[in-house]
Each structure stands twice: as C-alpha cells, then as structure tokens.
Protein backbone atom coordinates (compact mmCIF):
# COMPACT_ATOMS: atom_id res chain seq x y z
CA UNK A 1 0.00 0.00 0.00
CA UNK A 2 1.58 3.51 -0.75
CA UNK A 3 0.10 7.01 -0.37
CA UNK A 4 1.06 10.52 -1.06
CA UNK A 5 2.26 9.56 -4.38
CA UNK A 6 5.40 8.18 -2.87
CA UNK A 7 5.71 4.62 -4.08
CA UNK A 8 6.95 3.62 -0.49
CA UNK A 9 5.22 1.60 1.83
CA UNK A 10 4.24 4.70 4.15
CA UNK A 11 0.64 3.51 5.40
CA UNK A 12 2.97 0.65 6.88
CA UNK A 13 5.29 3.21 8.80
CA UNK A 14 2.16 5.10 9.75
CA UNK A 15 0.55 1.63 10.85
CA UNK A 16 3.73 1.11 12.76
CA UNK A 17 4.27 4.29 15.11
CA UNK A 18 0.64 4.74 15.58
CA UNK A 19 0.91 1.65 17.31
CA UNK A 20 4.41 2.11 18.78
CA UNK A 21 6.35 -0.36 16.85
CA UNK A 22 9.84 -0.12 15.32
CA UNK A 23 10.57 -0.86 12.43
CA UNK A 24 13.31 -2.04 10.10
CA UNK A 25 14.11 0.74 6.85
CA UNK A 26 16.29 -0.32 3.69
CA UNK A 27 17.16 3.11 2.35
CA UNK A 28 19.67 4.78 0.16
CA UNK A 29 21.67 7.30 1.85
CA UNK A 30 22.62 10.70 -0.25
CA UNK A 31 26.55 9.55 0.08
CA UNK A 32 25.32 6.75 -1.49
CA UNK A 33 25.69 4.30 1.91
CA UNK A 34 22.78 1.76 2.11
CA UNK A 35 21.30 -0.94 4.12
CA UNK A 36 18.59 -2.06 6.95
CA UNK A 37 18.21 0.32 9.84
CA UNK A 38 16.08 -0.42 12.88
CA UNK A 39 14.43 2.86 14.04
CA UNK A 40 11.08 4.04 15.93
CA UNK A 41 8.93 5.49 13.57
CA UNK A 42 7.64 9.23 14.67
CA UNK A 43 6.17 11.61 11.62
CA UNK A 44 6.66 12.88 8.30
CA UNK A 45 7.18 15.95 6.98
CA UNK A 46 7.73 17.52 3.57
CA UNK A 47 11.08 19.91 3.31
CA UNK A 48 11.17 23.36 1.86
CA UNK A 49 12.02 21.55 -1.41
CA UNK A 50 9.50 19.34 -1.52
CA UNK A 51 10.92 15.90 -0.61
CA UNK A 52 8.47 13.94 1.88
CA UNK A 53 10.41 13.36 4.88
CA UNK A 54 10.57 10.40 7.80
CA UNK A 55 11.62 11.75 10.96
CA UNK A 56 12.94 8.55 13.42
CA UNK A 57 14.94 8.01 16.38
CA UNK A 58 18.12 5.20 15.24
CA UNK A 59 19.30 2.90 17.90
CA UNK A 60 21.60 5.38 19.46
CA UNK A 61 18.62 7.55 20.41
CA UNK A 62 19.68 10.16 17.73
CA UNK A 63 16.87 11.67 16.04
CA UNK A 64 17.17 11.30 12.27
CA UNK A 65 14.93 12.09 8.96
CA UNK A 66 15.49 9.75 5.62
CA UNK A 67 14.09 10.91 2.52
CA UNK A 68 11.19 8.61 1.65
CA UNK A 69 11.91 8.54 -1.92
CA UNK A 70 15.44 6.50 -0.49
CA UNK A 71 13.52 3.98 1.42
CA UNK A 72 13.25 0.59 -0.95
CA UNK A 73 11.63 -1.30 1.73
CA UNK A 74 9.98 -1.72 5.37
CA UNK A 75 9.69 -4.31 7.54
CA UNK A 76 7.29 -3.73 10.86
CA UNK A 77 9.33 -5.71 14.21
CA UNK A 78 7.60 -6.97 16.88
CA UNK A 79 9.69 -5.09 18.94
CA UNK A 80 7.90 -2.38 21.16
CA UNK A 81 8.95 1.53 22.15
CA UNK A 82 8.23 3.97 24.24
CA UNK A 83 8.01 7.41 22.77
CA UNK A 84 10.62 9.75 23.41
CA UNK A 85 9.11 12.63 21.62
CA UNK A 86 5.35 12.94 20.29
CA UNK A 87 4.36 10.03 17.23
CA UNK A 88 2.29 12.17 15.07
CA UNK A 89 0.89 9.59 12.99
C-alpha cells in the first residue's frame, strides 16, 4: 500500500508508530551508503524543497529524517517503544 504519491510503503510506517512499533528501513543514503536500519517510527514531513520526509529516532537515540523517496523497503518488528518525543501519525 503507498500514499502521497510516494511509491513507499508509508501507510505501513504510519501503521507502525501509531501503534508504537519499530521498524526495520532499507534506504539509500545521499553519500550513497545503504542498508537495513532499525528505528522508531515518529512523523513525516515535507522539506522546503518538496521531498516527503521520515523523521525517526536510530538505535543510538539520535533523532534522524530519511528521505522517503530512499527507502526501498519496510519491515514492521515486533519489537515495542516507548516514545521519546510525540508520534504524530
């Protein structure tokens, strides 16, 4: 299922931090680094430019945004969180 004329699996990510789960993202970073990240899910926004951002928290409690566009899949864990900031899914 994708919305906002993403092609990504976003109803997923929604799915997944409305009910507080994390999730594992396969994205393409812009210095071209890729692979599987594990990361609570908390909104997205769109940037000044346009691009439809995913803001998350990584495993070292950083909070970090991947473009959306860079994500080429999602997996939902069974693996709980508790919300560090507010999930505005």
């Amino acid at each position: 299922m994708t919305t906002w004329r993403t092609g990504s699996p976003v109803e997923l990510i929604r799915f997944a931090g409305a009910n507080r789960l994390r999730v594992t993202v396969d994205c393409v970073a812009a210095a071209g680094r890729s692979g599987p990240r594990t990361v609570e899910p908390y909104s997205f926004r769109r940037s000044q430019d346009g691009n439809l951002l995913l803001f998350v928290v990584n495993d070292l409690g950083e909070l970090r945004s991947y473009r959306v566009d860079r994500i080429r899949g999602i997996q939902i864990e069974s693996e709980t969180f508790s919300p560090r900031y507010l999930v505005e899914f």
